[in-house]
N, C-alpha and C. Protein backbone atom coordinates (compact mmCIF):
# COMPACT_ATOMS: atom_id res chain seq x y z
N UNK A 1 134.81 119.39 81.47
CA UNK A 1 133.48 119.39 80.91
C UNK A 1 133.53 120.23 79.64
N UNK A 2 132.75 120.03 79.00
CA UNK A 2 132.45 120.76 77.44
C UNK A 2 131.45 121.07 77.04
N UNK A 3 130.67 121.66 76.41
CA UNK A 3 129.75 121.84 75.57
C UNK A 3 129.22 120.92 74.50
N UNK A 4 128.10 120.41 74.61
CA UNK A 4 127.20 118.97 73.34
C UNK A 4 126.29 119.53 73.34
N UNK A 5 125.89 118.80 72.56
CA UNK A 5 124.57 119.02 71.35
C UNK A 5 123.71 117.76 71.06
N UNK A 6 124.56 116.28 71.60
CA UNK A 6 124.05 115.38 71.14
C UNK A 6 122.10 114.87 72.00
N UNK A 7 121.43 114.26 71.56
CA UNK A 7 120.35 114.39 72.18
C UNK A 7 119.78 112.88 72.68
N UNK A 8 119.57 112.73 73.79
CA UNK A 8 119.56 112.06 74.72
C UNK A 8 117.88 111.87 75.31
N UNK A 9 117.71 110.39 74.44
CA UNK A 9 115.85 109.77 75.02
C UNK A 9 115.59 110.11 76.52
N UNK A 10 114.96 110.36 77.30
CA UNK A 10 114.84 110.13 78.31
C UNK A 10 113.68 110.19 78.78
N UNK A 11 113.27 109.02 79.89
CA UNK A 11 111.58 108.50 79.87
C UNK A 11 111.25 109.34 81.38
N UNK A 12 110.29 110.44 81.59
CA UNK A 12 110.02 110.88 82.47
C UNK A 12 108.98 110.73 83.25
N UNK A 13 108.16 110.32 84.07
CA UNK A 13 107.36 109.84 84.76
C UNK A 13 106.56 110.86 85.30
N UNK A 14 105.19 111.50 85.12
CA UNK A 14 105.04 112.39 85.98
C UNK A 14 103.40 112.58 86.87
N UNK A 15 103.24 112.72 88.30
CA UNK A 15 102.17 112.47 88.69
C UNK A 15 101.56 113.66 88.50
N UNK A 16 100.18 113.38 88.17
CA UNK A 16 99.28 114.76 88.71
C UNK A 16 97.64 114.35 88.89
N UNK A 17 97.07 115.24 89.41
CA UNK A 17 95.93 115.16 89.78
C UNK A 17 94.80 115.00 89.29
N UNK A 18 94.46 114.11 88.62
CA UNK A 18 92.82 114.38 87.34
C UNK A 18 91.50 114.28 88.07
N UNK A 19 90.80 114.99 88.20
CA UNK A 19 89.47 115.14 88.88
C UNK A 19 88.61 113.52 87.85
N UNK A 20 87.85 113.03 89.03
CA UNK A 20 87.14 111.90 88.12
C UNK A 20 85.79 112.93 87.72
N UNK A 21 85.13 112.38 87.11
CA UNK A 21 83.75 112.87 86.11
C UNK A 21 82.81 112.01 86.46
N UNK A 22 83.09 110.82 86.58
CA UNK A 22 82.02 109.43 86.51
C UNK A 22 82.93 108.59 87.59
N UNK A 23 81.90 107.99 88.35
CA UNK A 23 82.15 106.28 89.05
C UNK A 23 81.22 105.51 88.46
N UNK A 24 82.02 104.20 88.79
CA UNK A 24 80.86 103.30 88.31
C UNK A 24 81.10 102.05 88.79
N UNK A 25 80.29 101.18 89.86
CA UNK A 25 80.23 99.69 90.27
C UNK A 25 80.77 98.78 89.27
N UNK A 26 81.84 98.15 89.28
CA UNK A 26 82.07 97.48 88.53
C UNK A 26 81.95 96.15 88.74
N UNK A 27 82.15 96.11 89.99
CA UNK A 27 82.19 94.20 90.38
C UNK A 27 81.54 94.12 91.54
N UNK A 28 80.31 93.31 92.03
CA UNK A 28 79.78 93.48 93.24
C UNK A 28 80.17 91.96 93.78
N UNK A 29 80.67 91.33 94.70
CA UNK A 29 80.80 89.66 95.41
C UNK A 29 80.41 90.02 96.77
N UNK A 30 79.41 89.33 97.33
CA UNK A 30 78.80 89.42 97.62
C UNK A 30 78.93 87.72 98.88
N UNK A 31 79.60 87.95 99.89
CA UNK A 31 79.92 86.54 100.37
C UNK A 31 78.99 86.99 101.74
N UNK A 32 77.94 85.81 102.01
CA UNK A 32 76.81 85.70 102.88
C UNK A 32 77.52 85.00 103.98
N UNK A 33 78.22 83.92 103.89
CA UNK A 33 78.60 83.49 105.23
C UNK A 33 79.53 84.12 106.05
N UNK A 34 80.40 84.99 105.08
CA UNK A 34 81.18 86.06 105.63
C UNK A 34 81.06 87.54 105.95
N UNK A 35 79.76 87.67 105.53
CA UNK A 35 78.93 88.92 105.81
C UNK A 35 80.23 89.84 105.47
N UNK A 36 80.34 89.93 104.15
CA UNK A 36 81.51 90.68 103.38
C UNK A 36 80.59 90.71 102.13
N UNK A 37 80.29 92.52 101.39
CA UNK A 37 80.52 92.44 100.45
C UNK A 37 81.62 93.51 99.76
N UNK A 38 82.36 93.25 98.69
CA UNK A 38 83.33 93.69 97.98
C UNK A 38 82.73 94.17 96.84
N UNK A 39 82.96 95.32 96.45
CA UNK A 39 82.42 96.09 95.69
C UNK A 39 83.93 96.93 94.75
N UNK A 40 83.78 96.78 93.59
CA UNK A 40 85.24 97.60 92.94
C UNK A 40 84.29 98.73 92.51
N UNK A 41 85.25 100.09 92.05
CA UNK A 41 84.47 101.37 91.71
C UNK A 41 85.65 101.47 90.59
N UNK A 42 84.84 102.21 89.33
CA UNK A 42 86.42 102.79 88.20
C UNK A 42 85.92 104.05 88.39
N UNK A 43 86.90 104.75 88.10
CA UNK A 43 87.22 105.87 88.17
C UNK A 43 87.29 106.56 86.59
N UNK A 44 86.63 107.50 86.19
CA UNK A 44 86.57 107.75 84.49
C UNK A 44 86.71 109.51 84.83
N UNK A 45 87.46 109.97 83.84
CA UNK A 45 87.82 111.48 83.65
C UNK A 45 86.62 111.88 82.55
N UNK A 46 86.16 113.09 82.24
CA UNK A 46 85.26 113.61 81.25
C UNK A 46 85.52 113.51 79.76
N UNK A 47 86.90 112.46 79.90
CA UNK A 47 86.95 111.63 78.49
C UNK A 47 86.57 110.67 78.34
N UNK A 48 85.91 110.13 79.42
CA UNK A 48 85.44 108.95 79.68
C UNK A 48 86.64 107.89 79.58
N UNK A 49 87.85 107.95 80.33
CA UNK A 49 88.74 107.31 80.29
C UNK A 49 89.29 106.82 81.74
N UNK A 50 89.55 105.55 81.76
CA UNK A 50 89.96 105.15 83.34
C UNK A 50 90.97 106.09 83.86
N UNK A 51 90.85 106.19 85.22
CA UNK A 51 91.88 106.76 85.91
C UNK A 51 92.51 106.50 86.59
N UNK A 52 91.41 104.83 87.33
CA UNK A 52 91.19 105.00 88.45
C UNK A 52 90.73 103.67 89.22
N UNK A 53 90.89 102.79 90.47
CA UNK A 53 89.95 101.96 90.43
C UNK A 53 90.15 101.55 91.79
N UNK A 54 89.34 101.66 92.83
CA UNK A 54 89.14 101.34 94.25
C UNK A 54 88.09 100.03 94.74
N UNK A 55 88.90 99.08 95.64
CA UNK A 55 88.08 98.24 95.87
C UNK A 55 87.88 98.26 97.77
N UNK A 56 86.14 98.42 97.96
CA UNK A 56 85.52 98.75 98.80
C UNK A 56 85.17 97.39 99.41
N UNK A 57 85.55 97.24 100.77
CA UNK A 57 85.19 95.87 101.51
C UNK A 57 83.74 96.36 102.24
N UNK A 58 82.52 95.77 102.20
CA UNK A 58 82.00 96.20 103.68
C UNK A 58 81.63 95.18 104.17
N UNK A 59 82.02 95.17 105.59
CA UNK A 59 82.03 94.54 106.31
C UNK A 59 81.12 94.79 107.72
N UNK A 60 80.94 93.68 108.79
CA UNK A 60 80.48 93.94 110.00
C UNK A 60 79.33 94.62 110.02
N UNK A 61 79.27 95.88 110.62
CA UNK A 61 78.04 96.54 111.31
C UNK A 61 77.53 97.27 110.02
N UNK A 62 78.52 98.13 108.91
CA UNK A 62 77.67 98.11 107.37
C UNK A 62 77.21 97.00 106.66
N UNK A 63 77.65 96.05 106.85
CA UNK A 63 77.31 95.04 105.89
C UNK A 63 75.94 94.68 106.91
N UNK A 64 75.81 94.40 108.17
CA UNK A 64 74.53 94.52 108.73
C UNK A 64 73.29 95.12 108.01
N UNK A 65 73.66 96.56 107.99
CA UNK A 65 72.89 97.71 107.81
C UNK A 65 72.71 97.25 106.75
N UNK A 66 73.67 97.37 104.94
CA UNK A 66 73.52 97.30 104.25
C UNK A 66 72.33 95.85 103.65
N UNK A 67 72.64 95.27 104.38
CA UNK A 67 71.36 93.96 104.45
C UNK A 67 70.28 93.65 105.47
N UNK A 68 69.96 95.21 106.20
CA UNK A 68 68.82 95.19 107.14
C UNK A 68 68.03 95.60 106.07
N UNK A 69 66.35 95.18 106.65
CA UNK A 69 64.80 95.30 106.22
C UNK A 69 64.62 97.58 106.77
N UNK A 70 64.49 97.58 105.59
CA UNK A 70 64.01 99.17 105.72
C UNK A 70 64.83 99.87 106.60
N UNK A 71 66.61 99.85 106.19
CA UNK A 71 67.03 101.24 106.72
C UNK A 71 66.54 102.71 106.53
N UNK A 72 66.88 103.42 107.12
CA UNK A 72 66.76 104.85 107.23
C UNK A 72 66.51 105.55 105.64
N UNK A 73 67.78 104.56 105.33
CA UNK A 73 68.34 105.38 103.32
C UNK A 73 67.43 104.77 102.70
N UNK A 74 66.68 103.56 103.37
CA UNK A 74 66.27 102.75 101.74
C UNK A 74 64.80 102.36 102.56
N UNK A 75 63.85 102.96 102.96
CA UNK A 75 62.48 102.90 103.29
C UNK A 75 62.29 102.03 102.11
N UNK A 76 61.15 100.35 102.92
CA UNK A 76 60.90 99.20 102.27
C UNK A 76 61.30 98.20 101.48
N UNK A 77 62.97 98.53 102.10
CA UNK A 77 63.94 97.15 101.41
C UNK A 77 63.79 96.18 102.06
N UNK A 78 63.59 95.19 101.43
CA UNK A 78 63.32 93.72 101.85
C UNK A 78 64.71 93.47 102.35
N UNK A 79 64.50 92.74 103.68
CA UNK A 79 66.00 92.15 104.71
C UNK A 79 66.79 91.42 103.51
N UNK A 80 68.13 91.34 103.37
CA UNK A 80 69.04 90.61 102.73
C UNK A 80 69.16 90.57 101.40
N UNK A 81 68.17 91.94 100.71
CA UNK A 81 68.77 92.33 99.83
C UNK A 81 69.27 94.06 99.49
N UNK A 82 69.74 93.77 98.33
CA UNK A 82 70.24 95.31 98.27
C UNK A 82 70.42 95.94 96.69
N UNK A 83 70.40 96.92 96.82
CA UNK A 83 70.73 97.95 95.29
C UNK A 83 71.87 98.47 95.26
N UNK A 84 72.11 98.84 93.71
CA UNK A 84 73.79 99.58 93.74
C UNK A 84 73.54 100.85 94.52
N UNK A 85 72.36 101.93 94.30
CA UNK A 85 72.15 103.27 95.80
C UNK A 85 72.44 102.99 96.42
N UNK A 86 72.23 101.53 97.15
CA UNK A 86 72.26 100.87 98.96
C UNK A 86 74.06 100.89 99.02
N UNK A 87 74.74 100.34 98.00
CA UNK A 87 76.04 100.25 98.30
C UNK A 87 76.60 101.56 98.25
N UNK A 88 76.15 102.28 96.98
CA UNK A 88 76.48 103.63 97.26
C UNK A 88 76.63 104.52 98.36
N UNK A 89 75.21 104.56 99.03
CA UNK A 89 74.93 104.55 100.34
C UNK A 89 75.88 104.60 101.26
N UNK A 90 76.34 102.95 101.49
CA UNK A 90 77.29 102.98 102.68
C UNK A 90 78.70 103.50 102.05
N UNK A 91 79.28 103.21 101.42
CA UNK A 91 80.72 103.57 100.79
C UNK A 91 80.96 105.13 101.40
C-alpha cells in the first residue's frame, strides 16, 4: 500500500429525519360499491417542499362511520356524504 492524493467521485446516500410542517389531501376515490375510500396525503417540510406521501385505505366499519348520518365528530352530516375534516377525522 502507499500513500495518494488522487480524488475519487463518490455518490453517498444518506437518510434522516425531516419533521413535516403541512399535510395535505391530495387525491380522494371514493368507490361506493366497495365501501373503500382511498385518500393520498403529501407530506411538505416548512419549505414547503415534498417529503413525503402516504396512501390511506378506509375501509369496513370506518368507511361505515365515515359515511354515517351525524357521527359523534361531525353533528348533522347528511348519510353518504363527507368532508376532507370527516376523512381527517378517521385517518
Amino acid at each position: 500500500m502507499r500513500v495518494s492524493n488522487k480524488e475519487i467521485t463518490v455518490v453517498r446516500s444518506v437518510t434522516s429525519k425531516i419533521p413535516a410542517a403541512t399535510e395535505h389531501l391530495t387525491s380522494i376515490n371514493n368507490y361506493k360499491e366497495a365501501r373503500t375510500l382511498v385518500a393520498t396525503v403529501k407530506y411538505h417540510d416548512r419549505d414547503d417542499l415534498e417529503i413525503g406521501q402516504r396512501t390511506w385505505y378506509i375501509t369496513g366499519e370506518n368507511y361505515d362511520l365515515l359515511m354515517s348520518e351525524s357521527p359523534d365528530f361531525a353533528p348533522g352530516k347528511p348519510e353518504n356524504e363527507y368532508r376532507e375534516v370527516d376523512i381527517w377525522y378517521i385517518i
